[in-house]
Protein backbone atom coordinates (compact mmCIF):
# COMPACT_ATOMS: atom_id res chain seq x y z
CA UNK A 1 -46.61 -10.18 -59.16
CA UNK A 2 -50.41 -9.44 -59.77
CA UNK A 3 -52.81 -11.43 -57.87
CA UNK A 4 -54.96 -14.42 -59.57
CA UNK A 5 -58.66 -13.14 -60.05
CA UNK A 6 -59.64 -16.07 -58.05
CA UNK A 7 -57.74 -15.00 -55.02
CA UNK A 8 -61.21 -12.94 -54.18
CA UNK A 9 -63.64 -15.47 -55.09
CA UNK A 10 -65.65 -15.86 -51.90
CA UNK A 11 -62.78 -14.28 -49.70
CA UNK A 12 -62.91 -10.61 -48.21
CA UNK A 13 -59.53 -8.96 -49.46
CA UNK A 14 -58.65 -5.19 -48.30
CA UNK A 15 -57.18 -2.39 -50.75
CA UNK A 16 -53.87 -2.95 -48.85
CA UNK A 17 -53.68 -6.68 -50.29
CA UNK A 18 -55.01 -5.88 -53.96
CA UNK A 19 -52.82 -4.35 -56.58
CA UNK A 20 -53.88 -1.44 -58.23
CA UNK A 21 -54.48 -2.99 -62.01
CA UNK A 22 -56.87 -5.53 -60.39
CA UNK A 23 -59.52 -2.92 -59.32
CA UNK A 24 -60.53 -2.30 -62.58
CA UNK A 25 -61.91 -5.69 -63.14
CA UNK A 26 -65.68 -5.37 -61.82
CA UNK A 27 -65.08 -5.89 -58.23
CA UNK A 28 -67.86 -5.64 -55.51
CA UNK A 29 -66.54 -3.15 -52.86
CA UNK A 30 -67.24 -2.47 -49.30
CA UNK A 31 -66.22 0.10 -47.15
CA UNK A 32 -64.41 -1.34 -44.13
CA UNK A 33 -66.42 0.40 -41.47
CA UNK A 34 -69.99 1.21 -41.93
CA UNK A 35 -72.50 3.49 -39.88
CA UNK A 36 -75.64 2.23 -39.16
CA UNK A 37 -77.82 5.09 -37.25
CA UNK A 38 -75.23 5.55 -34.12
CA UNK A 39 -73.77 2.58 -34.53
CA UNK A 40 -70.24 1.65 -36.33
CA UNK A 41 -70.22 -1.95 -37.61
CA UNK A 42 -67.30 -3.79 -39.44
CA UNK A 43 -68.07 -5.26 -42.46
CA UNK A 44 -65.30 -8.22 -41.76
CA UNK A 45 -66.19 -9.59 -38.99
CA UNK A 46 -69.85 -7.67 -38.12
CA UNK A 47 -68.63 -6.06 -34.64
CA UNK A 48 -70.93 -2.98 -33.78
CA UNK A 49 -68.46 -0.84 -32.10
CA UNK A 50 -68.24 2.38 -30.47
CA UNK A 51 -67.46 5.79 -31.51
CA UNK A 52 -65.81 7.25 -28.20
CA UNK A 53 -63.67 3.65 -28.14
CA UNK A 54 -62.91 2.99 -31.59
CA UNK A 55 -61.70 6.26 -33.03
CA UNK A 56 -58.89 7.48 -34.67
CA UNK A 57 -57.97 10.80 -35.64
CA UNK A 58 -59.97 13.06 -38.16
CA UNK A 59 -62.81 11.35 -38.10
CA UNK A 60 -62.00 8.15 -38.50
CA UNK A 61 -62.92 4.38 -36.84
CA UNK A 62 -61.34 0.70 -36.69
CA UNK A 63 -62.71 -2.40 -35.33
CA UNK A 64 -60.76 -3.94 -32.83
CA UNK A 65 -62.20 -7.03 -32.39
CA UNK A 66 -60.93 -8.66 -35.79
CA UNK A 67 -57.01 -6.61 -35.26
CA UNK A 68 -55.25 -10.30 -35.35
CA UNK A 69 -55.71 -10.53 -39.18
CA UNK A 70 -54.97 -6.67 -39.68
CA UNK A 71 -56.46 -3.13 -38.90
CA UNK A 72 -60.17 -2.50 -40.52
CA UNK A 73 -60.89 1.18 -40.31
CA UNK A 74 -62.81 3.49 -42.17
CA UNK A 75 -60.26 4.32 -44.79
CA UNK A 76 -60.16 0.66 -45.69
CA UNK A 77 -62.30 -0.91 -48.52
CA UNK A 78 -62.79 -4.53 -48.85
CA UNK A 79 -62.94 -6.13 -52.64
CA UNK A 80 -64.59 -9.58 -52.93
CA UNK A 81 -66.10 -11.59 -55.70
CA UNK A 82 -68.88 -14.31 -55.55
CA UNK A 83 -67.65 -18.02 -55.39
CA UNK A 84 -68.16 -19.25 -58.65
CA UNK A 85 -67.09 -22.63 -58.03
CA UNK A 86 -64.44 -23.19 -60.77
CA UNK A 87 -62.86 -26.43 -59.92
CA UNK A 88 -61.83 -29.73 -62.02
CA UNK A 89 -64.58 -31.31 -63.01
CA UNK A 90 -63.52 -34.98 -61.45
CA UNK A 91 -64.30 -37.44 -63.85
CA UNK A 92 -63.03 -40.37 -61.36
CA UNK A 93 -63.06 -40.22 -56.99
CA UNK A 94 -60.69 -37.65 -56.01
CA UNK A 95 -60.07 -40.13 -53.14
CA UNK A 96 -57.01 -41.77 -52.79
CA UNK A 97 -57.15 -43.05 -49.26
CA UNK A 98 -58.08 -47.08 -49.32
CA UNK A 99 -58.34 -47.56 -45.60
CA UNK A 100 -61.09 -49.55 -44.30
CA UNK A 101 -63.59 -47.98 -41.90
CA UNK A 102 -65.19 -50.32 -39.12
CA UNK A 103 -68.89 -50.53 -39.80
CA UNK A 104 -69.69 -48.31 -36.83
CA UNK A 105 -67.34 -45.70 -38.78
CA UNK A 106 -69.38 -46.65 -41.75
CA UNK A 107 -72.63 -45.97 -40.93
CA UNK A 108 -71.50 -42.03 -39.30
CA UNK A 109 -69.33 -42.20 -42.46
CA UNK A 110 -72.83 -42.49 -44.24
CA UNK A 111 -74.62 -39.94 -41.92
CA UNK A 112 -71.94 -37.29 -43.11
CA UNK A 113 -72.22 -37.77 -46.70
CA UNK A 114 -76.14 -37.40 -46.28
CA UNK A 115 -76.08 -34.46 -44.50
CA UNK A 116 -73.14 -32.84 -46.95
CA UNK A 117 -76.00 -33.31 -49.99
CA UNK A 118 -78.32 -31.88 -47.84
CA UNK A 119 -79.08 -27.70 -48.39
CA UNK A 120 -79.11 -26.00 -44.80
CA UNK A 121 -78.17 -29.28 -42.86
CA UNK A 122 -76.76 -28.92 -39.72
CA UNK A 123 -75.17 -31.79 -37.73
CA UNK A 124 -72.97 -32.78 -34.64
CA UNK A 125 -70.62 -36.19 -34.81
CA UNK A 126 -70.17 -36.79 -31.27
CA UNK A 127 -67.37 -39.40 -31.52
CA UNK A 128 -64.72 -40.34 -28.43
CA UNK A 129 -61.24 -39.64 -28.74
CA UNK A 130 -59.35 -41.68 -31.41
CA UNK A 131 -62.59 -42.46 -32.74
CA UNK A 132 -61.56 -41.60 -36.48
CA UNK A 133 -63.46 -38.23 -36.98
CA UNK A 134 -61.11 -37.42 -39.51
CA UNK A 135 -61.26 -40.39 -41.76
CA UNK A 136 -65.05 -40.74 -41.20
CA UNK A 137 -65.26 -37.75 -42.88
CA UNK A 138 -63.60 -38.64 -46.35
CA UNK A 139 -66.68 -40.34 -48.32
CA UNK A 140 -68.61 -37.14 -47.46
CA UNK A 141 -65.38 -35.11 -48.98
CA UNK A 142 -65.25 -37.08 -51.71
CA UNK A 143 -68.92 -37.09 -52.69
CA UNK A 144 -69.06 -32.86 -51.97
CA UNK A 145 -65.82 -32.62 -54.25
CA UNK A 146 -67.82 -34.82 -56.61
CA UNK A 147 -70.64 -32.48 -56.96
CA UNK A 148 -68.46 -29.13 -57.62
CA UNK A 149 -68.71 -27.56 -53.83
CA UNK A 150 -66.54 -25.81 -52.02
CA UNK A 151 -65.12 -27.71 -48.34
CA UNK A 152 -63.99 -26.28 -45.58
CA UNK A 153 -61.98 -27.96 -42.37
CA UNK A 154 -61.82 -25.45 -39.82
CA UNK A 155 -60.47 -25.87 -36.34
CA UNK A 156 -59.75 -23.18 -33.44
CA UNK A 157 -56.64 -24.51 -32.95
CA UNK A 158 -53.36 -24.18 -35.20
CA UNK A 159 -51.58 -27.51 -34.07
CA UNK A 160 -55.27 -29.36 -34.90
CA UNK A 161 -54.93 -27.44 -38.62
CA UNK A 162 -51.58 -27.95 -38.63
CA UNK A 163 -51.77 -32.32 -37.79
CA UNK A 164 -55.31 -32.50 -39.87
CA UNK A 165 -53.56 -31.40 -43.45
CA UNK A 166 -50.88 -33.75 -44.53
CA UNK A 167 -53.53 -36.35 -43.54
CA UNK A 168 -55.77 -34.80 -46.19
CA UNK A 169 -53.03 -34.52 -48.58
CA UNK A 170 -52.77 -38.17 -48.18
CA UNK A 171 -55.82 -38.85 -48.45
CA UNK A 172 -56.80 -36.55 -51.24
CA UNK A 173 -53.67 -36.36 -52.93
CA UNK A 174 -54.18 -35.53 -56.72
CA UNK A 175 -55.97 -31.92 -55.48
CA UNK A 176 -54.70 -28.82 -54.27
CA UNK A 177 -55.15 -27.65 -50.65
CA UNK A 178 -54.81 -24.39 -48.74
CA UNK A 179 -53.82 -24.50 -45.50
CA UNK A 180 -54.42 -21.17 -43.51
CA UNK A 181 -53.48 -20.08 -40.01
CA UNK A 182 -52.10 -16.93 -38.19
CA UNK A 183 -48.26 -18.63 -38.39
CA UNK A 184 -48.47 -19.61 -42.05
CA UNK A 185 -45.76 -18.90 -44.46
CA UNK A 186 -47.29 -19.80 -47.55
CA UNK A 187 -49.36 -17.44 -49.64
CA UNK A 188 -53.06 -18.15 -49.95
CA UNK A 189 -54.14 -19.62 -53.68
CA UNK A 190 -57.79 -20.53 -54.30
CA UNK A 191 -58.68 -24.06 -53.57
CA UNK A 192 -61.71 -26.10 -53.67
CA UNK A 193 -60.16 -28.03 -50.50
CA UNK A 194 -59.10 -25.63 -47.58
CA UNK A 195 -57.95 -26.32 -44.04
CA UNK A 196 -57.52 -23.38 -41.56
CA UNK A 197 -58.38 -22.26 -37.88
CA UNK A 198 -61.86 -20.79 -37.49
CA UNK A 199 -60.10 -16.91 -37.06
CA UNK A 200 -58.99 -17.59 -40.80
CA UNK A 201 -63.05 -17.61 -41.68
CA UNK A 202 -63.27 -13.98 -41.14
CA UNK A 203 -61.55 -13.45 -44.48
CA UNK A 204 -64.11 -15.24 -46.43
CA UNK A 205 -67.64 -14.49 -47.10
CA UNK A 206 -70.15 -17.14 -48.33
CA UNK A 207 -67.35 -19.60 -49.82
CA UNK A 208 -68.11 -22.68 -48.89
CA UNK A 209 -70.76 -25.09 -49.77
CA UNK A 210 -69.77 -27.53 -46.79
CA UNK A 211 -68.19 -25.90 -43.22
CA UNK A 212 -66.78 -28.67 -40.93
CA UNK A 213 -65.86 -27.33 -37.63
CA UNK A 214 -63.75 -29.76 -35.42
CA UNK A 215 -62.98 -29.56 -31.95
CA UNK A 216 -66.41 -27.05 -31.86
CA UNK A 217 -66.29 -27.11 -28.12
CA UNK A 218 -62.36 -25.30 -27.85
CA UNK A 219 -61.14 -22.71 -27.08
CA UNK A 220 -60.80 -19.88 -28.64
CA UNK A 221 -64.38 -20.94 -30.65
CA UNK A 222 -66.50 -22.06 -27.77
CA UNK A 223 -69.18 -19.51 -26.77
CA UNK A 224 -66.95 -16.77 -28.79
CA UNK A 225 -69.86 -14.66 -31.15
CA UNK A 226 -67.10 -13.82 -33.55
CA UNK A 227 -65.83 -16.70 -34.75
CA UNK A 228 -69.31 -18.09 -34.89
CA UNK A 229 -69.75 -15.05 -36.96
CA UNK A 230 -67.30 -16.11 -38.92
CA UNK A 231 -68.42 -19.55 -39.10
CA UNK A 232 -71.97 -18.40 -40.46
CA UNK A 233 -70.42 -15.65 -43.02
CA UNK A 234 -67.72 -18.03 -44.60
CA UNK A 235 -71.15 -20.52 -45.11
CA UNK A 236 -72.94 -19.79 -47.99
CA UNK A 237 -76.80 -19.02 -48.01
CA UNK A 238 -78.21 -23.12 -48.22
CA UNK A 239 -74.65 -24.52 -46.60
CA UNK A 240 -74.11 -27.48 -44.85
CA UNK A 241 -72.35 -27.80 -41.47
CA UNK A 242 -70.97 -30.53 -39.55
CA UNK A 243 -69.29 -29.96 -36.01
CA UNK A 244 -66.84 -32.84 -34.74
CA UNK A 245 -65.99 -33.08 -30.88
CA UNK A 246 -65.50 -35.61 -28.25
CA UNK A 247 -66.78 -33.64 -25.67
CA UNK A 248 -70.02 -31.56 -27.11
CA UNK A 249 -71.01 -28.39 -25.01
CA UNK A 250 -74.33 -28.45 -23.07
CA UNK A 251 -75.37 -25.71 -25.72
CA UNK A 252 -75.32 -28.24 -28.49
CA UNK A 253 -76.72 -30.83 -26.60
CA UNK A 254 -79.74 -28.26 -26.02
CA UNK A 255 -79.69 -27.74 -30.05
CA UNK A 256 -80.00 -31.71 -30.33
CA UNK A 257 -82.50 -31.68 -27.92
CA UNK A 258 -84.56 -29.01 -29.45
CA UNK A 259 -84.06 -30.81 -33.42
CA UNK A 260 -82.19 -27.79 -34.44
CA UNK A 261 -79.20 -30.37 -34.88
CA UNK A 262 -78.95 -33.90 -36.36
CA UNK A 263 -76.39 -36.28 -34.34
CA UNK A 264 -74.04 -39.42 -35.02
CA UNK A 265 -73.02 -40.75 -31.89
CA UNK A 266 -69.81 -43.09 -31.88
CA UNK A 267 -68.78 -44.10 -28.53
CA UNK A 268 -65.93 -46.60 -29.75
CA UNK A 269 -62.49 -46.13 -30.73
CA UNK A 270 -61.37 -46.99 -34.39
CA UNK A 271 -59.24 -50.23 -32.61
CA UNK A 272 -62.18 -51.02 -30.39
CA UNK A 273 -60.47 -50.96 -27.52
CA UNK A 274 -61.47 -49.09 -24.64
CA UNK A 275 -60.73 -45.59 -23.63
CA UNK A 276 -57.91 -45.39 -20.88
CA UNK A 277 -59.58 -44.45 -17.29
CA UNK A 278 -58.80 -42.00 -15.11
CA UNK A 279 -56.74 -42.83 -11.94
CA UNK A 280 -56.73 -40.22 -8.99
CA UNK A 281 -53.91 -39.70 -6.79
CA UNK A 282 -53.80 -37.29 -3.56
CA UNK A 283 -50.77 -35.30 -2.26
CA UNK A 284 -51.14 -32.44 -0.36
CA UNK A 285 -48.96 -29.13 -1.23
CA UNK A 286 -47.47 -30.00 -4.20
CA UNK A 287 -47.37 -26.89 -5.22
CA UNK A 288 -45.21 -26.05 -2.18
CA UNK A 289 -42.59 -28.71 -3.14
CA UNK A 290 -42.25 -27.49 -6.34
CA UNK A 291 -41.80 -23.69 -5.48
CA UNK A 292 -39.20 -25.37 -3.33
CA UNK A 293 -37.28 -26.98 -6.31
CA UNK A 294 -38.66 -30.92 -5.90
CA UNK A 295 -41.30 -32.81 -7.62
CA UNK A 296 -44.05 -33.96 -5.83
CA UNK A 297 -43.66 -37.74 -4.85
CA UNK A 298 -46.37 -39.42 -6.57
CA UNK A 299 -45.33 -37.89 -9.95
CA UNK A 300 -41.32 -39.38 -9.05
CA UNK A 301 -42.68 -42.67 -8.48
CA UNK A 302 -44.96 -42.59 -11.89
CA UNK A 303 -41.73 -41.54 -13.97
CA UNK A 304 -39.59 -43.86 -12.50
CA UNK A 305 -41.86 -46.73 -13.80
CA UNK A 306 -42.33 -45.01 -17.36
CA UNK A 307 -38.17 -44.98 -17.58
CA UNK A 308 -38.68 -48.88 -17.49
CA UNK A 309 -40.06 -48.61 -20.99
CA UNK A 310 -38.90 -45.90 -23.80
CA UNK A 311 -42.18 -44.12 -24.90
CA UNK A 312 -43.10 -40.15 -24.79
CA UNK A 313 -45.24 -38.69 -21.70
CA UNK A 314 -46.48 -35.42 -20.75
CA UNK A 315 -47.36 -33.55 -17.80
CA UNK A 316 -50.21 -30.69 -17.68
CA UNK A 317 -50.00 -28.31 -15.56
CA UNK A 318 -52.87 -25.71 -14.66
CA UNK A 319 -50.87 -22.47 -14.71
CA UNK A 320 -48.06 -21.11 -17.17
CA UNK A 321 -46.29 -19.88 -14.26
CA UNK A 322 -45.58 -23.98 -13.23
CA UNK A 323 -43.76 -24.44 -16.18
CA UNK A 324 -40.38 -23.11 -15.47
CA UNK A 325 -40.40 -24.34 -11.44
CA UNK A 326 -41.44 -28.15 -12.80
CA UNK A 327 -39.02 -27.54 -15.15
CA UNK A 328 -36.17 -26.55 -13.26
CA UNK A 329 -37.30 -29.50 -10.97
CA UNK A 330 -37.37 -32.32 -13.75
CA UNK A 331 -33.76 -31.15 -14.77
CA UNK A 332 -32.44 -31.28 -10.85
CA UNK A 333 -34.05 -34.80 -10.71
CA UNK A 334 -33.69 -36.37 -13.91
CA UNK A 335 -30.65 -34.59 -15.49
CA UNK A 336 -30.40 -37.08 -18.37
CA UNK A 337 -34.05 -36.86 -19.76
CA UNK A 338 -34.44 -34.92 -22.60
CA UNK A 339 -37.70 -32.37 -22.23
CA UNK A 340 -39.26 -28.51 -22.94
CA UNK A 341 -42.00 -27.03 -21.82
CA UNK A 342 -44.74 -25.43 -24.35
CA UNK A 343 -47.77 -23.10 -24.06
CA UNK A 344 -50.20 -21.12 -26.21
CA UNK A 345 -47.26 -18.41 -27.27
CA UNK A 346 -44.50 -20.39 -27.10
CA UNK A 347 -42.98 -19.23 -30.56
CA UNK A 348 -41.18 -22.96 -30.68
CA UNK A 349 -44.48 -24.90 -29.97
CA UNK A 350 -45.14 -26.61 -33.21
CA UNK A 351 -41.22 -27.39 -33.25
CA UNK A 352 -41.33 -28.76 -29.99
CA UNK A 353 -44.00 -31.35 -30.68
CA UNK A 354 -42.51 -32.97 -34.04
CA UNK A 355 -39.21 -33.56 -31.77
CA UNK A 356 -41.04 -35.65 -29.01
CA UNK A 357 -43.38 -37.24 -31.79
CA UNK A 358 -39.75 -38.20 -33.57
CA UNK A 359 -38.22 -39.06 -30.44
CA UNK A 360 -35.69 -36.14 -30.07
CA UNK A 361 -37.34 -35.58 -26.72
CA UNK A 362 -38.99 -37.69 -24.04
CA UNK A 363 -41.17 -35.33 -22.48
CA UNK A 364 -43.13 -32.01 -22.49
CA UNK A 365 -44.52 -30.29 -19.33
CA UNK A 366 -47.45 -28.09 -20.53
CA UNK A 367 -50.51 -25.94 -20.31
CA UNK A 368 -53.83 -26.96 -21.69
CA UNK A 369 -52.96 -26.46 -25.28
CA UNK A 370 -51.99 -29.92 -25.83
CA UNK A 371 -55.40 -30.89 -24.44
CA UNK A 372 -56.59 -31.64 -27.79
CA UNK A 373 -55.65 -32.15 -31.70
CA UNK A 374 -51.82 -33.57 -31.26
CA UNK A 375 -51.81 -37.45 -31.71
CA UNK A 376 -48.47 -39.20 -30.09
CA UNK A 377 -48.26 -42.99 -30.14
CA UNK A 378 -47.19 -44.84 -27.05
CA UNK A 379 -48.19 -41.74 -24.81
CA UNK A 380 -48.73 -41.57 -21.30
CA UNK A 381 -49.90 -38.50 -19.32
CA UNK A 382 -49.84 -36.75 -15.82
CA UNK A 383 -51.51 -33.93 -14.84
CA UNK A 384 -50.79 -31.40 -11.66
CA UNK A 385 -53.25 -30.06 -9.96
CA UNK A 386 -56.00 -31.43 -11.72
CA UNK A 387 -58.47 -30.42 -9.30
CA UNK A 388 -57.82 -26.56 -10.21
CA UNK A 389 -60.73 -25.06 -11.74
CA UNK A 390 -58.60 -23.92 -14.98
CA UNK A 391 -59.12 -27.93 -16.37
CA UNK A 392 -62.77 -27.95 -17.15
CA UNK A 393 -64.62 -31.25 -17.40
CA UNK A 394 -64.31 -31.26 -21.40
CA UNK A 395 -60.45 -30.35 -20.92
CA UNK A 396 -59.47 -33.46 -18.55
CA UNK A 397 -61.65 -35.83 -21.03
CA UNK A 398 -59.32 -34.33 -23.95
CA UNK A 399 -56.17 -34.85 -21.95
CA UNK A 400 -57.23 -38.85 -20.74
CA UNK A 401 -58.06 -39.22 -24.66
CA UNK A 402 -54.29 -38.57 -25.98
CA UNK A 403 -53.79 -41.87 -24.23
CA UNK A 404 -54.22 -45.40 -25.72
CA UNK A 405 -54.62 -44.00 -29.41
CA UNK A 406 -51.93 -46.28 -31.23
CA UNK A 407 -53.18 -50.19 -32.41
CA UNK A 408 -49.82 -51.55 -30.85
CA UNK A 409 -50.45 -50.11 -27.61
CA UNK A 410 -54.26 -49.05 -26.76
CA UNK A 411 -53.32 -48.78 -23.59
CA UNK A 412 -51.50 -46.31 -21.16
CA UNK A 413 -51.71 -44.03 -17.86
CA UNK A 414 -53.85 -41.67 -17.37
CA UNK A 415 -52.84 -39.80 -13.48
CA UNK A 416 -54.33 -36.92 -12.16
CA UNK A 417 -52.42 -35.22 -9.25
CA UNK A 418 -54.60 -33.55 -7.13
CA UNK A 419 -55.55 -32.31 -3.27
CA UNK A 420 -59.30 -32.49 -3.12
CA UNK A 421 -61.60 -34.83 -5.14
CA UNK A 422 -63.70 -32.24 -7.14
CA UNK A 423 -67.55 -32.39 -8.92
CA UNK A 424 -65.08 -31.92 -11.91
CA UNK A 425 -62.68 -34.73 -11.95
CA UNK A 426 -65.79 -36.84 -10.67
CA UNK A 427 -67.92 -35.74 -13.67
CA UNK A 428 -64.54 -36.23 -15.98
CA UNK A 429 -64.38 -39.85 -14.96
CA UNK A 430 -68.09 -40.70 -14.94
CA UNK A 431 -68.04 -39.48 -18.49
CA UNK A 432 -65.07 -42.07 -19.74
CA UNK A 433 -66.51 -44.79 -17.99
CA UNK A 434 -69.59 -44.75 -19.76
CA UNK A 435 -68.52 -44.58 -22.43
CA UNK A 436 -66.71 -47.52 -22.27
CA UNK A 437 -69.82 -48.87 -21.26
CA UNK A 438 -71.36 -48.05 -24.15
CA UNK A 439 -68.77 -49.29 -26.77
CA UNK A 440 -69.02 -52.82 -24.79
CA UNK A 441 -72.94 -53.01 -25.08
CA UNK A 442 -72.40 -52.04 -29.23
CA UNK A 443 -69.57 -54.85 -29.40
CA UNK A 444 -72.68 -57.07 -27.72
């Protein structure tokens, strides 16, 4: 079947993708890998490469750095057309959602839509977990969808992409929406609405009127240059851009210091209740009991209080070789509790997390990819080894804030395992207490 015209509008689509009738229709073409002096630079992503580490044979390059979304070499040509901006002219609000946004949500709900109508704006919501980033972003939406731009929700993370668009759907449900990641089934279809993680950007090239980047301080995006690249080149010329996170890096709390960036600062969670602290616990060589085939004792005593009540819990753990030996000790202890463990590649991930979010399993031991960007009500967490140095500041925030997130219960425990009392953990605690002092002086 040929592809819709409007599959290029704004997006970067190689001669491999394209039929062959389709070329004939005006297109603006670019050779996948140009030269530049003694330089090789892709024209997807914007890598300069090298010729001795980038060659193939007669004479001819790829880029590397952009391989995940297919190979870019010299025989490839990229077709593209300027966004036009042909959507439904909405004659009534687009917005369907009728929620009610606290007025603390209401004025950063205002702040949003400002900055959306604004050419070249650039802005940070700094908001704590379970604040309501998402829903304090749907006036803005609405207004931008309003005016005939283009919207993008981009995250670095597939499970945040993934958890982010039925709630868009919802919320916008009479429009279309594209949802793009590396795992996606469905073919891409030009929308004026479009979800996807931040290495999806690379394919598009000034499309969007309005880039919203949430979680900006994750990994992979942090600190990478090419997805920022992407960020920029999926933006057009005059864009807007609005970054959501909990935990903002020190770099773009340098950019708000030097006005570069604009910031709405929400320090309450939508239920106004406060977030769930930290509380340490010490046991030496844990690690050592586990290699052995036993839990450590603390983390027993924690679970045997959670099987009082029937609610989901998960335990971190700082390496991916823990999984299997916590595993394997779980099962020896507590044969009848139904669990998995997930990581980054686990092929089952996203599987795994609707069955303990429908109750098909109690519990999931895991790496740091749950950190962030999967909601669970009732949840309570544990995390091993929480003074090693793979759990960042930002990261032990993001696993406290999965707790205490539901209305019913905006409570729940937060335990971190560990052997020594680290800057780290202090600085990780410091940070939710604070806060919490903050959201009581704004309830004063």
């Amino acid at each position: 079947m040929r592809m819709p015209l409007s599959n290029l509008y704004g997006r970067l689509v190689t001669n491999l993708e394209i039929d062959e009738t389709i070329k004939l229709d005006g297109l603006t073409a670019y050779s996948g890998i140009m030269t530049k002096g003694k330089q090789l630079i892709c024209r997807r992503c914007s890598s300069r490469l090298e010729f001795s580490k980038n060659h193939l044979q007669g004479k001819r390059y790829y880029c590397t750095q952009c391989i995940i979304l297919g190979r870019i070499s010299s025989a490839t040509t990229l077709y593209t057309i300027p966004e036009p901006n042909l959507f439904t002219t909405w004659k009534k609000s687009p917005l369907t959602w009728d929620g009610q946004l606290t007025n603390q949500q209401e004025a950063c709900a205002n702040e949003v839509r400002q900055i959306f109508a604004k050419p070249a704006a650039r802005h940070l919501l700094w908001a704590v977990t379970g604040a309501g980033k998402t829903e304090m972003l749907f006036k803005g939406i609405e207004a931008a969808l309003m005016d005939n731009k283009r919207v993008c929700l981009a995250s670095p993370r597939v499970d945040v992409c993934i958890e982010l668009f039925p709630r868009l759907q919802a919320a916008f449900n009479e429009i279309d929406i594209c949802l793009l990641h590396g795992k996606s089934t469905n073919p891409y279809k030009y929308t004026q609405l479009v979800v996807c993680t931040t290495h999806q950007l690379l394919r598009f090239q000034e499309a969007f009127d309005v880039m919203i980047v949430d979680e900006v301080d994750a990994f992979p995006y942090a600190q990478n240059k090419l997805l920022l690249q992407a960020t920029t080149q999926a933006t057009k010329k005059g864009g807007s851009s609005l970054y959501l996170t909990a935990t903002p890096s020190e770099e773009l709390l340098r950019e708000v210091r030097l006005n570069r960036l604009t910031v709405s600062y929400l320090p309450v969670r939508f239920h106004g209740h406060k977030l769930p602290e930290i509380k340490v616990v010490f046991e030496k060589s844990w690690e050592k009991k586990i290699k052995k085939g036993h839990l450590p004792k603390k983390l027993v005593l924690r679970i045997n209080h959670w099987l009082k009540r029937d609610d989901p819990f998960l335990v971190f753990v700082p390496k991916i070789w823990l999984l299997q030996p916590v595993m394997q000790a779980f099962k020896k202890k507590f044969p009848n509790l139904k669990g998995e463990t997930v990581y980054s590649e686990d092929p089952d991930r996203l599987e795994k997390v609707k069955a303990i979010r429908s109750g098909e399993m109690r519990y999931l031991i895991t790496t740091t990819i749950l950190e962030r960007g999967v909601t669970l009500a009732n949840l309570d967490v544990f995390v091993l080894g929480a003074d090693d140095k793979t759990f960042s500041t930002a990261a032990l925030v993001q696993i406290a804030g999965r707790v205490g997130r539901n209305v019913n219960r905006p409570y729940g425990d937060v335990i971190f395992l560990c052997s020594n009392y680290t800057v780290t953990l202090k600085k990780a605690a410091g940070q939710i207490k604070t806060m919490n002092r903050k959201a009581r002086r704004l309830k004063e």
